[in-house]
PDB file of N, CA and C in Angstrom:
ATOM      1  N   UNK A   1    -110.921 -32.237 100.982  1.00  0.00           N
ATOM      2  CA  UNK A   1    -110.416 -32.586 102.312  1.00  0.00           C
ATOM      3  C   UNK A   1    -110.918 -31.585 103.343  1.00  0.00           C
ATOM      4  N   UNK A   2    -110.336 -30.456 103.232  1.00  0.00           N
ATOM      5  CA  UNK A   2    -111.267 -28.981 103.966  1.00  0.00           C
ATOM      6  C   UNK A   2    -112.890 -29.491 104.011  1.00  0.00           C
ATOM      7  N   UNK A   3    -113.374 -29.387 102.841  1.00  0.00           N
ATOM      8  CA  UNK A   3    -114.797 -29.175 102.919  1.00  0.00           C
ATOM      9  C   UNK A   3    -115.516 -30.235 103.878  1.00  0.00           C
ATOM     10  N   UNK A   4    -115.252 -31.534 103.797  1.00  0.00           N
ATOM     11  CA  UNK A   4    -115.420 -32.595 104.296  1.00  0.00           C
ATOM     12  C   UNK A   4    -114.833 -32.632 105.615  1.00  0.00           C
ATOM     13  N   UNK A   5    -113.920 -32.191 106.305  1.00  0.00           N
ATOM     14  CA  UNK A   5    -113.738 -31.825 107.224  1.00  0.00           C
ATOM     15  C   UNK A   5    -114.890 -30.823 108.062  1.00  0.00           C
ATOM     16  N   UNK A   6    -115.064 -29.605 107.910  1.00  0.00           N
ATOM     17  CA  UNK A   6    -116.057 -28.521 107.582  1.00  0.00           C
ATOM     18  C   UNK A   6    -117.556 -29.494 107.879  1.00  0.00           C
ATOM     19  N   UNK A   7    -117.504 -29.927 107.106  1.00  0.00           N
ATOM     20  CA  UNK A   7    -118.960 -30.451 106.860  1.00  0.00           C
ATOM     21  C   UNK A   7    -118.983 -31.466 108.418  1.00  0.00           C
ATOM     22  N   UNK A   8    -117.896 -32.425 108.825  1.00  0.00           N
ATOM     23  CA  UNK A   8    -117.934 -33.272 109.862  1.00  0.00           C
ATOM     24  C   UNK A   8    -118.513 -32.669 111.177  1.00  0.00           C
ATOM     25  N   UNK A   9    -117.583 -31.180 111.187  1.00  0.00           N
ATOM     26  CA  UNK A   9    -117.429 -30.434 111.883  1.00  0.00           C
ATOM     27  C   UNK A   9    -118.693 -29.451 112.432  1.00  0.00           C
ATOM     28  N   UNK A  10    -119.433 -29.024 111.342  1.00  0.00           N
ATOM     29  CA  UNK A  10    -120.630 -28.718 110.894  1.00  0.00           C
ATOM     30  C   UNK A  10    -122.191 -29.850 111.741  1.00  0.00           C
ATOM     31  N   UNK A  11    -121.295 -30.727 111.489  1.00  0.00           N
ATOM     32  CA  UNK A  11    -122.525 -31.879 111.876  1.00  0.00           C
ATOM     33  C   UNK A  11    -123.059 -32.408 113.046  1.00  0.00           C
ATOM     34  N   UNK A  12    -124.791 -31.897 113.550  1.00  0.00           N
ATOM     35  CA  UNK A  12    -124.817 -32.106 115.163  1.00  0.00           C
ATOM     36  C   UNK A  12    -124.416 -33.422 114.894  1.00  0.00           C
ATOM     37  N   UNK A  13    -123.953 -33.430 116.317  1.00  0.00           N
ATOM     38  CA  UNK A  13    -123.606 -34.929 116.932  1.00  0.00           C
ATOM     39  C   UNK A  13    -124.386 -35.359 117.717  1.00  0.00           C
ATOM     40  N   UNK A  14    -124.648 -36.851 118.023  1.00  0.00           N
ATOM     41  CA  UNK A  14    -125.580 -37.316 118.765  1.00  0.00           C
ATOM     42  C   UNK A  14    -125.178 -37.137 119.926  1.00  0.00           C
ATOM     43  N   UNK A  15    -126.327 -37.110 121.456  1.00  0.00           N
ATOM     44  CA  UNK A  15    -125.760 -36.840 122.448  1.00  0.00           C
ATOM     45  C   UNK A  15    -124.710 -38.460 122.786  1.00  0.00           C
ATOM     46  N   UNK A  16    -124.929 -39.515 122.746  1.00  0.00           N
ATOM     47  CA  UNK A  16    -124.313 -40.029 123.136  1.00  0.00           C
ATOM     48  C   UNK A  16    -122.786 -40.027 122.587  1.00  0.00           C
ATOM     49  N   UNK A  17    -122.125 -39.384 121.833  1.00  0.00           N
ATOM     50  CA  UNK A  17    -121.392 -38.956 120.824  1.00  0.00           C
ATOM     51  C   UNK A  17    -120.197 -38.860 122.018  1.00  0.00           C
ATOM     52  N   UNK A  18    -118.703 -39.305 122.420  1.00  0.00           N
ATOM     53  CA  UNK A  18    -117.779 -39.097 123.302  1.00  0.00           C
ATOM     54  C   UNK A  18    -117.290 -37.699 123.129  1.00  0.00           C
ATOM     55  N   UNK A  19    -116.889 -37.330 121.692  1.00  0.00           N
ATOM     56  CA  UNK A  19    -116.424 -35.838 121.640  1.00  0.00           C
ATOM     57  C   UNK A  19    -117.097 -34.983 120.575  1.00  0.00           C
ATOM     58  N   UNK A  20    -117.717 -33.831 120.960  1.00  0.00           N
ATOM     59  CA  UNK A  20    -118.721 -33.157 119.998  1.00  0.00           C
ATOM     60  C   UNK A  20    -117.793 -32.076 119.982  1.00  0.00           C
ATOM     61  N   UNK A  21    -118.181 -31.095 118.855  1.00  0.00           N
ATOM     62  CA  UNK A  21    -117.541 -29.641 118.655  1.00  0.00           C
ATOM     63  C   UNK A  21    -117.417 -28.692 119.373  1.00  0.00           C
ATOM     64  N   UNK A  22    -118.563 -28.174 120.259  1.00  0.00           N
ATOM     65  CA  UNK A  22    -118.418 -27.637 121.428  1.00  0.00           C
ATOM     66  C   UNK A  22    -116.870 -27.567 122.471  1.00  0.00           C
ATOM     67  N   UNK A  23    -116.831 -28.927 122.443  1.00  0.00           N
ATOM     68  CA  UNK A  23    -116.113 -29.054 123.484  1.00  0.00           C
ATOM     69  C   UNK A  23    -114.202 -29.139 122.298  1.00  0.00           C
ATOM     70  N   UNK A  24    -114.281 -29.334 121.273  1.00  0.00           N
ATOM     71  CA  UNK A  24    -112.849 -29.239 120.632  1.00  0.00           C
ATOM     72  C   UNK A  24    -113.297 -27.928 120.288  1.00  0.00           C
ATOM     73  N   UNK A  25    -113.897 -26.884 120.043  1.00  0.00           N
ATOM     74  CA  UNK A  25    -113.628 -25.680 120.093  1.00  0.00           C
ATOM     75  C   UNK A  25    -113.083 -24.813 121.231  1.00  0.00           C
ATOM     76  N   UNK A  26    -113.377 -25.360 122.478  1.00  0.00           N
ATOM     77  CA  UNK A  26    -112.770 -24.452 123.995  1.00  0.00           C
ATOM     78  C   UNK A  26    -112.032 -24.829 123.792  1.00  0.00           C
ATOM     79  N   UNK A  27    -111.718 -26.334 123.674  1.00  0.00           N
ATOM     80  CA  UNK A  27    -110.152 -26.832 123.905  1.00  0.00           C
ATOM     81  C   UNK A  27    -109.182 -25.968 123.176  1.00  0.00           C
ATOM     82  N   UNK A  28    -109.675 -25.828 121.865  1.00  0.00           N
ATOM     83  CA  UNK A  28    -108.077 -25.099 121.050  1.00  0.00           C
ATOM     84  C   UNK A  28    -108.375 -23.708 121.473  1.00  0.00           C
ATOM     85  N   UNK A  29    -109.597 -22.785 121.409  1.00  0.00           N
ATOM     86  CA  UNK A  29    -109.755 -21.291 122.013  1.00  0.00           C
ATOM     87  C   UNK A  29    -108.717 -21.466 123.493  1.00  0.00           C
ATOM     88  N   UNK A  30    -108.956 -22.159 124.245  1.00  0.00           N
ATOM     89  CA  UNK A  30    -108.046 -22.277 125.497  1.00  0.00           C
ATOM     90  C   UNK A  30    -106.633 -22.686 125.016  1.00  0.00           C
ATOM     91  N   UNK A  31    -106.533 -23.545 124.294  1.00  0.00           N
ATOM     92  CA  UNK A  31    -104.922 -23.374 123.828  1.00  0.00           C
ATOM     93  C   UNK A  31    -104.241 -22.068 123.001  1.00  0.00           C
ATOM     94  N   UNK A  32    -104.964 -22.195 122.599  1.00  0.00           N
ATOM     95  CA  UNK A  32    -104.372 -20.699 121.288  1.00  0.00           C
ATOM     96  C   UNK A  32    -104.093 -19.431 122.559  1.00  0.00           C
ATOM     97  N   UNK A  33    -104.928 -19.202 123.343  1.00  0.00           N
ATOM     98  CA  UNK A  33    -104.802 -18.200 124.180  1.00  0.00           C
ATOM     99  C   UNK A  33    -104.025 -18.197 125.151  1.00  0.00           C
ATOM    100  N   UNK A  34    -103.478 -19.641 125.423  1.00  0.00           N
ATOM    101  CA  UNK A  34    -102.206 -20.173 126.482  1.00  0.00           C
ATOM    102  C   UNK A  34    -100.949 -19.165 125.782  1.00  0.00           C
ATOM    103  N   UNK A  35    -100.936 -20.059 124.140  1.00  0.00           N
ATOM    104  CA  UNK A  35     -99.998 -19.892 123.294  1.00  0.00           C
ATOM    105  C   UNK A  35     -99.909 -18.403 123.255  1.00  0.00           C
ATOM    106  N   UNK A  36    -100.850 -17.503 122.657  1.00  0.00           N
ATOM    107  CA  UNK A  36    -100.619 -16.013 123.416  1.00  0.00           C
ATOM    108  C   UNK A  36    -100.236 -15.128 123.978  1.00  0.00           C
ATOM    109  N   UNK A  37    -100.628 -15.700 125.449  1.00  0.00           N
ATOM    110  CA  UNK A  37    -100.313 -15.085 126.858  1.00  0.00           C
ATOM    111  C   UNK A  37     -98.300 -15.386 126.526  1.00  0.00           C
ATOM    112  N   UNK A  38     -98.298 -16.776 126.123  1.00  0.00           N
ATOM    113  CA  UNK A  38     -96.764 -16.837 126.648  1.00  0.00           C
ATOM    114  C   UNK A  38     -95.700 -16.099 125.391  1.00  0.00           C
ATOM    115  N   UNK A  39     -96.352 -15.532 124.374  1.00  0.00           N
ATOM    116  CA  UNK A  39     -95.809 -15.241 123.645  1.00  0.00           C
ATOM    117  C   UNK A  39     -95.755 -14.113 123.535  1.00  0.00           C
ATOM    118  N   UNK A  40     -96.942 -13.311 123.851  1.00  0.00           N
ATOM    119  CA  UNK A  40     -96.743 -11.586 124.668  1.00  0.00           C
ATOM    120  C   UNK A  40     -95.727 -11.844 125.673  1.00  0.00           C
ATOM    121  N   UNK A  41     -95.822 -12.276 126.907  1.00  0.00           N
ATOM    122  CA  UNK A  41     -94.922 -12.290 128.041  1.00  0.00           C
ATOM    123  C   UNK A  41     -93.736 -12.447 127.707  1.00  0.00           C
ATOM    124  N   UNK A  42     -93.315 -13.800 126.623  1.00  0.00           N
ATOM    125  CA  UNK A  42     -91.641 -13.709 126.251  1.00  0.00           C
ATOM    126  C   UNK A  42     -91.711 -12.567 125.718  1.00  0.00           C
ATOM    127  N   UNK A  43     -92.401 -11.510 124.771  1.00  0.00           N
ATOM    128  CA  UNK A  43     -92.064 -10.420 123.877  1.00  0.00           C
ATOM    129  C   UNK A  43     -91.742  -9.196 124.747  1.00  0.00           C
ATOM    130  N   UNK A  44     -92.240  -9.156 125.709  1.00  0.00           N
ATOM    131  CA  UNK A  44     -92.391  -8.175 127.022  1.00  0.00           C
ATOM    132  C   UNK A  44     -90.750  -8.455 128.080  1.00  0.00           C
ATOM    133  N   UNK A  45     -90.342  -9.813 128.045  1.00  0.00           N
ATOM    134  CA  UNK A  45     -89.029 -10.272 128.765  1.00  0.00           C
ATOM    135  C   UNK A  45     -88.022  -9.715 127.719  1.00  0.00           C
ATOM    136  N   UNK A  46     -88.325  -9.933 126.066  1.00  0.00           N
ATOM    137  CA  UNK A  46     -87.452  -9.661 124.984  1.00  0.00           C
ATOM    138  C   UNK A  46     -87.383  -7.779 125.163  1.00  0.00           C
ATOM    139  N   UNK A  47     -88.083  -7.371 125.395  1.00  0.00           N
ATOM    140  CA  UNK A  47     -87.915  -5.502 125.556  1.00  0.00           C
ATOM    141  C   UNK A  47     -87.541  -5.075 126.854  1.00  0.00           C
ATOM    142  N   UNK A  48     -87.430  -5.901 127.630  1.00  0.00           N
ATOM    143  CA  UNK A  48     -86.726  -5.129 128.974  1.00  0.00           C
ATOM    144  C   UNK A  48     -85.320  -5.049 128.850  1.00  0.00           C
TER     145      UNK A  48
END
């Protein structure tokens, strides 16, 4: 399941392709780092 995933993931995509890897990699790097920010900041509200 992983590997085959991996491998999808792995695989250029054609340009006419609607969603390529490139672009679901910023997406979650930009989420994960949302998730982050707000989770330092509550930890920072939790010590005052």
């Amino acid at each position: 399941m992983g590997d085959a995933c991996l491998r999808t993931m792995m695989r250029p995509t054609p340009p006419n392709s609607p969603i390529r890897p490139q672009q679901h990699y910023i997406h979650y790097s930009f989420a994960f780092s949302i998730i982050r920010y707000r989770l330092v900041f509550c930890w920072c509200i939790w010590n005052m």
